[in-house]
PDB file of N, CA and C in Angstrom:
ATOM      1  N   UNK A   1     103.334 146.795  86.122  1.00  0.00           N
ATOM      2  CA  UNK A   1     102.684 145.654  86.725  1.00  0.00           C
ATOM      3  C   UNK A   1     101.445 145.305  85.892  1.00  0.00           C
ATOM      4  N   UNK A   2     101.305 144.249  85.435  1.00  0.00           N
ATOM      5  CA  UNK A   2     100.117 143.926  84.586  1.00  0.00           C
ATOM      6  C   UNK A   2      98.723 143.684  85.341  1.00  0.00           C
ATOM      7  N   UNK A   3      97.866 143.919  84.825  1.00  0.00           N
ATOM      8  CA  UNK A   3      96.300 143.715  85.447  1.00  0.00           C
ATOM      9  C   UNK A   3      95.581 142.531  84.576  1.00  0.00           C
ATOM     10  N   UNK A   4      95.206 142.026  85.835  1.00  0.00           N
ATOM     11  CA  UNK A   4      94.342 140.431  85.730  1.00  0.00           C
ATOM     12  C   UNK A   4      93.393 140.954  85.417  1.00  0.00           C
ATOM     13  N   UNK A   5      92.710 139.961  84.525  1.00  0.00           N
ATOM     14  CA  UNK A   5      91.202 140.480  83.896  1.00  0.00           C
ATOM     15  C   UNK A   5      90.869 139.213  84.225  1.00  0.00           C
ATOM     16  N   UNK A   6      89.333 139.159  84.730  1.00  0.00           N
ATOM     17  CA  UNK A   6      88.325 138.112  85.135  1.00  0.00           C
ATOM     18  C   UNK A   6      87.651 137.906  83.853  1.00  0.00           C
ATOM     19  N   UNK A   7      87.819 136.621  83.609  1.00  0.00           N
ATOM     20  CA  UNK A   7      87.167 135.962  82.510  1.00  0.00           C
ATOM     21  C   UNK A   7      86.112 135.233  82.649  1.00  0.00           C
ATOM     22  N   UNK A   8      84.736 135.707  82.652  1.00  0.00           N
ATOM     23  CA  UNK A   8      83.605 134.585  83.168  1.00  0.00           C
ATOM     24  C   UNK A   8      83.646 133.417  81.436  1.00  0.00           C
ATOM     25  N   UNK A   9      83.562 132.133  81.886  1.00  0.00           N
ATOM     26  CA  UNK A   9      83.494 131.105  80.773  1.00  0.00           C
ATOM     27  C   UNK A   9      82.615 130.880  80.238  1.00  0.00           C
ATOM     28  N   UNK A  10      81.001 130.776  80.895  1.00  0.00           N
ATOM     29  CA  UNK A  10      80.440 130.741  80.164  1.00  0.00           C
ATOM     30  C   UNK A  10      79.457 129.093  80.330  1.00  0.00           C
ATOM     31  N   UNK A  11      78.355 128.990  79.415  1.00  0.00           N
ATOM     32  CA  UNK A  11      77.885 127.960  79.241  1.00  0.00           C
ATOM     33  C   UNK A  11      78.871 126.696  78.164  1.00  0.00           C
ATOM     34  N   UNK A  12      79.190 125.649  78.382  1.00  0.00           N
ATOM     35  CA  UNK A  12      79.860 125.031  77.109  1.00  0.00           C
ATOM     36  C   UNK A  12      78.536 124.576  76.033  1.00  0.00           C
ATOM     37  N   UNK A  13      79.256 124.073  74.612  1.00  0.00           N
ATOM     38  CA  UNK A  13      78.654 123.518  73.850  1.00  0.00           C
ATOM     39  C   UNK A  13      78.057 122.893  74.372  1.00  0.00           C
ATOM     40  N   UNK A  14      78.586 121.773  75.224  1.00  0.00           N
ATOM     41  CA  UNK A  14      77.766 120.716  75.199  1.00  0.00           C
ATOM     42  C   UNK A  14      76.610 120.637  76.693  1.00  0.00           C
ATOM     43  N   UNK A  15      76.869 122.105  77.429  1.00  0.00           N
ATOM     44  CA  UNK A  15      75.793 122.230  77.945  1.00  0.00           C
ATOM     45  C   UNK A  15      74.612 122.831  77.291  1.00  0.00           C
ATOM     46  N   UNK A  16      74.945 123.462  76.616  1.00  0.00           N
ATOM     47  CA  UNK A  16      73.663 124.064  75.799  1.00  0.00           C
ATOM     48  C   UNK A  16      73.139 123.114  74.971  1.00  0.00           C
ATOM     49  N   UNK A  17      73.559 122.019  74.590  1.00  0.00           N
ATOM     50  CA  UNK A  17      73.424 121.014  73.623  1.00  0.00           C
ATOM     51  C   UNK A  17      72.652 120.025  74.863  1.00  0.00           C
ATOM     52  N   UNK A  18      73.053 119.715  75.723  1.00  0.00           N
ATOM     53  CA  UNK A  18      72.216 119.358  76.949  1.00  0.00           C
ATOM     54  C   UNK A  18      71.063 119.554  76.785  1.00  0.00           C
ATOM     55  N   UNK A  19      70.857 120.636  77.050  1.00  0.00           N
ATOM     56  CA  UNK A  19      69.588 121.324  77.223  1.00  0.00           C
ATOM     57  C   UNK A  19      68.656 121.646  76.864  1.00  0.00           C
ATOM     58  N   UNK A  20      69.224 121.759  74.992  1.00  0.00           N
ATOM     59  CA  UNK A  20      68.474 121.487  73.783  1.00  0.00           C
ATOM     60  C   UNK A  20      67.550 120.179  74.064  1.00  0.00           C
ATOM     61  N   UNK A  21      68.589 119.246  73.943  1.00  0.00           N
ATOM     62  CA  UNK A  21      67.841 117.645  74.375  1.00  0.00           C
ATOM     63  C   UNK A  21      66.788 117.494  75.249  1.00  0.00           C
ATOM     64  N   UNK A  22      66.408 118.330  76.609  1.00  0.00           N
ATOM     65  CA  UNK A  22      65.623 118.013  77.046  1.00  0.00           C
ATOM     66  C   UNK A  22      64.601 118.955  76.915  1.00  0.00           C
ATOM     67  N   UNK A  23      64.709 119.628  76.154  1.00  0.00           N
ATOM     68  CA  UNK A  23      63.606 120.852  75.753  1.00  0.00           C
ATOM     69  C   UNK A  23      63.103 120.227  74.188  1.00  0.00           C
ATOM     70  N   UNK A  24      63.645 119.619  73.884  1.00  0.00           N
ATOM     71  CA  UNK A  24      63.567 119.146  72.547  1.00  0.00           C
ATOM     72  C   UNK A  24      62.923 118.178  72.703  1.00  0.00           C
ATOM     73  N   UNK A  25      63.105 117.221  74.043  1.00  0.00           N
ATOM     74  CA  UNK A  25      62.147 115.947  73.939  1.00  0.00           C
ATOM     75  C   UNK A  25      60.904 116.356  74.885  1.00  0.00           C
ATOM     76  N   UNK A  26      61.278 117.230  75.667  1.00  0.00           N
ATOM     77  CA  UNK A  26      59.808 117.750  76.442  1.00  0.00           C
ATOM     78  C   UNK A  26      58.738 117.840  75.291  1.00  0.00           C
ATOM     79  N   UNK A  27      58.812 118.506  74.241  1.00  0.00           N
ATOM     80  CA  UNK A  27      58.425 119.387  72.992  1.00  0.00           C
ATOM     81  C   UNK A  27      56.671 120.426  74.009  1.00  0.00           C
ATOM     82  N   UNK A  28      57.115 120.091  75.264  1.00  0.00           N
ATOM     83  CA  UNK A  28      55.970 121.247  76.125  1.00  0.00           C
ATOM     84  C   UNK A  28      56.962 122.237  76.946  1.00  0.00           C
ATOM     85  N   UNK A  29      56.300 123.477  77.608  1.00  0.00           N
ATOM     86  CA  UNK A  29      57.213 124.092  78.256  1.00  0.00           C
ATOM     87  C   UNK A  29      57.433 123.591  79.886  1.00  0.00           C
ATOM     88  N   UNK A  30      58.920 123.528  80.572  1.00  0.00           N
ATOM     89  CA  UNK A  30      59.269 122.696  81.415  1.00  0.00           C
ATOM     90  C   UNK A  30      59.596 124.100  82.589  1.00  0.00           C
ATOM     91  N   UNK A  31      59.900 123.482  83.612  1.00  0.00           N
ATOM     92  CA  UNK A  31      60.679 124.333  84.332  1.00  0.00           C
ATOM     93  C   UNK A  31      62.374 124.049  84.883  1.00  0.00           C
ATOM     94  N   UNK A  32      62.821 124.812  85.258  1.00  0.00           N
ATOM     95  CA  UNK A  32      63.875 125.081  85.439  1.00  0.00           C
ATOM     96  C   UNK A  32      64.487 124.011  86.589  1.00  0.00           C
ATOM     97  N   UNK A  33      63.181 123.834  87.248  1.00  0.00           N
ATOM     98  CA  UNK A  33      63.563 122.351  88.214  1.00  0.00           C
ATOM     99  C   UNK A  33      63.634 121.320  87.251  1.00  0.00           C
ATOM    100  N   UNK A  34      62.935 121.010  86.832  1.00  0.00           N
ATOM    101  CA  UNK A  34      62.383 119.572  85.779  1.00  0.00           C
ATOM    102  C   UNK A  34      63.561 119.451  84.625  1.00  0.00           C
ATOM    103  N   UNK A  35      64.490 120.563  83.909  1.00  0.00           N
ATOM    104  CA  UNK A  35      65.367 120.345  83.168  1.00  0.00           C
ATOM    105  C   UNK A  35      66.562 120.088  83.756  1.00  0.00           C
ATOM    106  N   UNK A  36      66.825 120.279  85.558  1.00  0.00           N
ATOM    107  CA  UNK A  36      68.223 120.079  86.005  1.00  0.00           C
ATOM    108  C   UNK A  36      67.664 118.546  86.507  1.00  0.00           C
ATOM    109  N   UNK A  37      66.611 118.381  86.957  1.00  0.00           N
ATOM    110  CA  UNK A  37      66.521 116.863  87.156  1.00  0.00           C
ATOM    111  C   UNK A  37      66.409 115.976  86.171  1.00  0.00           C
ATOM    112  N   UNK A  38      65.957 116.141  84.747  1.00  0.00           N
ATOM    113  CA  UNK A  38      65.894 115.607  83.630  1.00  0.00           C
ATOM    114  C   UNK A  38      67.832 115.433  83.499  1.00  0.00           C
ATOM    115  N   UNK A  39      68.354 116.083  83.652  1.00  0.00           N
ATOM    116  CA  UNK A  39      70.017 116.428  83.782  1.00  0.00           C
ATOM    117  C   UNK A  39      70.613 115.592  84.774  1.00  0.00           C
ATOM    118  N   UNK A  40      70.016 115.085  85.660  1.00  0.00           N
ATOM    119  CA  UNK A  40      70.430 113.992  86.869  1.00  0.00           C
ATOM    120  C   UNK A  40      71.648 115.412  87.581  1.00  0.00           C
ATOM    121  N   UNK A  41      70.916 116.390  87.326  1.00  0.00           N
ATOM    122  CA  UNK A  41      71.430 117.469  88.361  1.00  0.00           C
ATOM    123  C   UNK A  41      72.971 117.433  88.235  1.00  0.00           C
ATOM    124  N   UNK A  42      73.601 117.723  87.041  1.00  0.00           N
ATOM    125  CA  UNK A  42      74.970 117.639  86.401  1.00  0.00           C
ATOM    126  C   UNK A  42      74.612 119.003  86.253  1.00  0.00           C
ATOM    127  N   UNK A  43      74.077 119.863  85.715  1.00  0.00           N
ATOM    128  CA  UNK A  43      74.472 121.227  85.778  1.00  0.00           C
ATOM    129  C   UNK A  43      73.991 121.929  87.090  1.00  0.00           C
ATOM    130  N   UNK A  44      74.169 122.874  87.696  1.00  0.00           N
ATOM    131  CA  UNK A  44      74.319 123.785  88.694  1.00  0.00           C
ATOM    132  C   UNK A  44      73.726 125.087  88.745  1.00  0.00           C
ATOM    133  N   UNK A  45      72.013 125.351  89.330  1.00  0.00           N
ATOM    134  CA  UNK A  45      71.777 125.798  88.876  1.00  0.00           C
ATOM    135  C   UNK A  45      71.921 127.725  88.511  1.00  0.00           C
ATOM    136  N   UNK A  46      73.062 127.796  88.983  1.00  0.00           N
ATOM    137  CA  UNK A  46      73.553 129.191  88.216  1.00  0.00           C
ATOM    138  C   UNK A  46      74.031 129.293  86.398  1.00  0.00           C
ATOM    139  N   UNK A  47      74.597 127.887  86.496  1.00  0.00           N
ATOM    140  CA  UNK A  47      74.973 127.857  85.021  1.00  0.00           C
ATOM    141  C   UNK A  47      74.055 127.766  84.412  1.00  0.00           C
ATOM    142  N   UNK A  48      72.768 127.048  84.822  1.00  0.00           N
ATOM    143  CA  UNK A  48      71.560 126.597  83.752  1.00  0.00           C
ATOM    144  C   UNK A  48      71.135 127.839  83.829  1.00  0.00           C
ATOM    145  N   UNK A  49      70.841 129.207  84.717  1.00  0.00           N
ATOM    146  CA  UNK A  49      70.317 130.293  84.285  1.00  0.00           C
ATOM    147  C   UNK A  49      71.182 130.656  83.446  1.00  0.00           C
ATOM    148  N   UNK A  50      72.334 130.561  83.412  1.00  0.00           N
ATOM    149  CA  UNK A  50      73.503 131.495  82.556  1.00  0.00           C
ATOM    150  C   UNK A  50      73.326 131.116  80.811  1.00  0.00           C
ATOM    151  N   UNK A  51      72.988 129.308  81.286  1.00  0.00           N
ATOM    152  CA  UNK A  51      72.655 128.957  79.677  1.00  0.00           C
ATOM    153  C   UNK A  51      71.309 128.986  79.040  1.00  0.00           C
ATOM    154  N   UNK A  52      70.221 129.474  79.957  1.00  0.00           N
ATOM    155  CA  UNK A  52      68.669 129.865  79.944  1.00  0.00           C
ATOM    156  C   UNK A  52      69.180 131.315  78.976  1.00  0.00           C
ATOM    157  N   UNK A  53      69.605 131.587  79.939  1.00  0.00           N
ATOM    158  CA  UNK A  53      70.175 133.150  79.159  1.00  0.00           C
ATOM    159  C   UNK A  53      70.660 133.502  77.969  1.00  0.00           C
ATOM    160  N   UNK A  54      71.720 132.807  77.564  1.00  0.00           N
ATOM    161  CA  UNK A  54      71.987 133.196  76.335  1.00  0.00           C
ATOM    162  C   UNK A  54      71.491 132.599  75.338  1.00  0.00           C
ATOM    163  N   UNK A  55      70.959 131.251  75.735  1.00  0.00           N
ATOM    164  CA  UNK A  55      69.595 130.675  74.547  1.00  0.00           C
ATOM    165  C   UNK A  55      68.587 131.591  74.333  1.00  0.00           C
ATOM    166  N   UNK A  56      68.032 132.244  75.172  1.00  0.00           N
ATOM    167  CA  UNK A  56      67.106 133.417  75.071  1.00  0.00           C
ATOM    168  C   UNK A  56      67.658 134.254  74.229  1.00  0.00           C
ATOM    169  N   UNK A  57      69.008 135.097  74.310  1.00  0.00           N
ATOM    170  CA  UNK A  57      69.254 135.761  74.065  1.00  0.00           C
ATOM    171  C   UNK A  57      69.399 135.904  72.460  1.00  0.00           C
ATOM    172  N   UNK A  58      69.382 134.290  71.985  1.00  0.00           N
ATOM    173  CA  UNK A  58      69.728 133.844  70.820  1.00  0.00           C
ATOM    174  C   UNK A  58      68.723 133.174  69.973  1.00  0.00           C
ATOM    175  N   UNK A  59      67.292 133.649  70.715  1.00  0.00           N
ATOM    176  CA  UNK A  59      66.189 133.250  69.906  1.00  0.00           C
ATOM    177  C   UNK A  59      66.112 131.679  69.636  1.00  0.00           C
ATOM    178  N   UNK A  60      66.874 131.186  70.891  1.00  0.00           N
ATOM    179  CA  UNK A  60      66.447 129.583  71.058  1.00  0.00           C
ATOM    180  C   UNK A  60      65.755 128.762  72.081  1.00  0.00           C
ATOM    181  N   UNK A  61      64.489 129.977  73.177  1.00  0.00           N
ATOM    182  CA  UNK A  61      64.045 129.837  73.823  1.00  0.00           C
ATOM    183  C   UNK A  61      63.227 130.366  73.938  1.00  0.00           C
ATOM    184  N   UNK A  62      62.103 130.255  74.576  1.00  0.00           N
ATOM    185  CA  UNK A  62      61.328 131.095  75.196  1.00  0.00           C
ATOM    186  C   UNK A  62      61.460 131.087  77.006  1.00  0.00           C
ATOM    187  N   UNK A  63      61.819 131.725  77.474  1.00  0.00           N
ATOM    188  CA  UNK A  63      62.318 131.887  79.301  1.00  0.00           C
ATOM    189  C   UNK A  63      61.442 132.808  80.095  1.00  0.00           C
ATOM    190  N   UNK A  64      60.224 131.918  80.771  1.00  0.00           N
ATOM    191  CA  UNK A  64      59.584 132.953  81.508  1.00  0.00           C
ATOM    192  C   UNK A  64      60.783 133.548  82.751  1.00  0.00           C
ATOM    193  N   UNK A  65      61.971 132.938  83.137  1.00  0.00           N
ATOM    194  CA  UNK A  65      62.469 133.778  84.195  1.00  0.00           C
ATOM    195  C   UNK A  65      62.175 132.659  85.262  1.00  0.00           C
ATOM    196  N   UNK A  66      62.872 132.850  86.479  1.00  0.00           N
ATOM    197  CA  UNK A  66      62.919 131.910  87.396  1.00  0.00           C
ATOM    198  C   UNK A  66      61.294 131.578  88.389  1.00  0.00           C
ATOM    199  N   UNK A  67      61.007 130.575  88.352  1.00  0.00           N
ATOM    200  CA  UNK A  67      59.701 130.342  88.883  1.00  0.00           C
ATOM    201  C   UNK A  67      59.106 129.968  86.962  1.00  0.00           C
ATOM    202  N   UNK A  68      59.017 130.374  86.220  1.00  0.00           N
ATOM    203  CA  UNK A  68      58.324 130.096  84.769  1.00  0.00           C
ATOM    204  C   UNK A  68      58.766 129.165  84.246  1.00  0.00           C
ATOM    205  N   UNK A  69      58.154 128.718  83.446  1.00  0.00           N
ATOM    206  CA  UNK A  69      58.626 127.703  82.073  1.00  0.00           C
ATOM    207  C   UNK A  69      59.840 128.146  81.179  1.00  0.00           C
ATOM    208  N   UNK A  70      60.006 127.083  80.127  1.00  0.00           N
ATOM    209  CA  UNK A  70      60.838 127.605  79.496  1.00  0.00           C
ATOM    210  C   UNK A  70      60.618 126.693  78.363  1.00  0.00           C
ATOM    211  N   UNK A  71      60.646 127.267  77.364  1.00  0.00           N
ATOM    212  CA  UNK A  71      59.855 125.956  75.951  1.00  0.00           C
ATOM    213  C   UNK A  71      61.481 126.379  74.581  1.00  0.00           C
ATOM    214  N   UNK A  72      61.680 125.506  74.157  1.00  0.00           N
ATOM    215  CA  UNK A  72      62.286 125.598  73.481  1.00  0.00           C
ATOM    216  C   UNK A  72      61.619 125.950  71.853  1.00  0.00           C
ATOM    217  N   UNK A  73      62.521 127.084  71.442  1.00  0.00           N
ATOM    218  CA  UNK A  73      62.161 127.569  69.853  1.00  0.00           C
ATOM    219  C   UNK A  73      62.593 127.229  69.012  1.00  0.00           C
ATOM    220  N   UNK A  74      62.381 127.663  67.877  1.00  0.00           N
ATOM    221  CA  UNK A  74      63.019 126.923  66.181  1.00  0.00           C
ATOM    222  C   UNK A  74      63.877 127.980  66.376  1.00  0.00           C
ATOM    223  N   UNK A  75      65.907 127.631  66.763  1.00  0.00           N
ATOM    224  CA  UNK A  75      66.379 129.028  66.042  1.00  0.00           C
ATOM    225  C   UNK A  75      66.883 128.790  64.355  1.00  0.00           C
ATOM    226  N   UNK A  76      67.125 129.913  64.534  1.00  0.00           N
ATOM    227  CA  UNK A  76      67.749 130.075  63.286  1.00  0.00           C
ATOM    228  C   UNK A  76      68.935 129.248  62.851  1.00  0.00           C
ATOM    229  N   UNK A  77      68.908 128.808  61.318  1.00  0.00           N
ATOM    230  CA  UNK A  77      70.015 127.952  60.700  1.00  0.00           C
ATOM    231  C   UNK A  77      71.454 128.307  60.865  1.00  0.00           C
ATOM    232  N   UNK A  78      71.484 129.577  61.038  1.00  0.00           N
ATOM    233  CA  UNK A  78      72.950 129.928  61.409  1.00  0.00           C
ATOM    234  C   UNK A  78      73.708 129.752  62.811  1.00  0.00           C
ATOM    235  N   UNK A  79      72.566 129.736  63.830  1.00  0.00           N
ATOM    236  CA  UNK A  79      72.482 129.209  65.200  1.00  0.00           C
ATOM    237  C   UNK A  79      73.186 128.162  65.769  1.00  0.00           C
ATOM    238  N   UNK A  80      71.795 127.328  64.995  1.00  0.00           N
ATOM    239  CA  UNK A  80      72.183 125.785  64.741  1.00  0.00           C
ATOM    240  C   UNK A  80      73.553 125.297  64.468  1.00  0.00           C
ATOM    241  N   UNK A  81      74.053 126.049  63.505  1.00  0.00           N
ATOM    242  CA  UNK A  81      75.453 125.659  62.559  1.00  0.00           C
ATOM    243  C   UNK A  81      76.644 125.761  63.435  1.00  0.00           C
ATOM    244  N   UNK A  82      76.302 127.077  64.124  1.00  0.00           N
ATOM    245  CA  UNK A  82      77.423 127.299  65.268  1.00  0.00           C
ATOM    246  C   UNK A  82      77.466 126.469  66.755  1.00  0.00           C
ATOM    247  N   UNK A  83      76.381 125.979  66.845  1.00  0.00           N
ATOM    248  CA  UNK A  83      76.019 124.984  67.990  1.00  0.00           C
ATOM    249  C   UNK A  83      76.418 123.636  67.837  1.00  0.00           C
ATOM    250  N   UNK A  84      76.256 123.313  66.655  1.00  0.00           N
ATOM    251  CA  UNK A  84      76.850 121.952  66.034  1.00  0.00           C
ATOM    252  C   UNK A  84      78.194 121.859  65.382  1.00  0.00           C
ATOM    253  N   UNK A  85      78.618 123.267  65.272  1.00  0.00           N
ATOM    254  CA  UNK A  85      80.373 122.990  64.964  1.00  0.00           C
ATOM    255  C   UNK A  85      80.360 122.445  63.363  1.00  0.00           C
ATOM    256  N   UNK A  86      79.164 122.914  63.152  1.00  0.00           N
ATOM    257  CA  UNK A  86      79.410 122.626  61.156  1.00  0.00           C
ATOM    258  C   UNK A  86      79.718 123.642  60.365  1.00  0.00           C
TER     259      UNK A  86
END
């Protein structure tokens, strides 16, 4: 009998690319309310922690954590490359 494996999906490109955008035009640090309403509240906010998260994780954020700011960083060119599909 085969076993189901749970696949969590994840943030998409083009939510993280979202998100870039409004951290990118903030160019100050925002909060976690202010980027899902900047979003007209299209993301949900479990996913926006999920994609808080691995931008952090990827040295393309700075994330005080829920209740904090969150300012967007310079990542790295290789980052970038994989975010943009070049």
């Amino acid at each position: 009998m085969p076993t189901t494996h749970v696949v969590a999906r994840g943030p998409t490109t083009a939510t993280l690319r979202a998100i870039e955008g409004v951290l990118r035009k903030a160019a100050v640090p925002v909060s976690r309310y202010q980027i899902r309403k900047d979003l007209d509240n299209r993301i949900a906010a479990p996913l926006l922690d999920e994609a808080l998260d691995y931008m952090a994780e990827h040295e393309m954020v700075y994330d005080e954590g829920p209740g904090g700011k969150v300012l967007w960083i310079r990542a790295s060119a290789a980052t970038m490359e994989r975010l943009r599909g070049k």
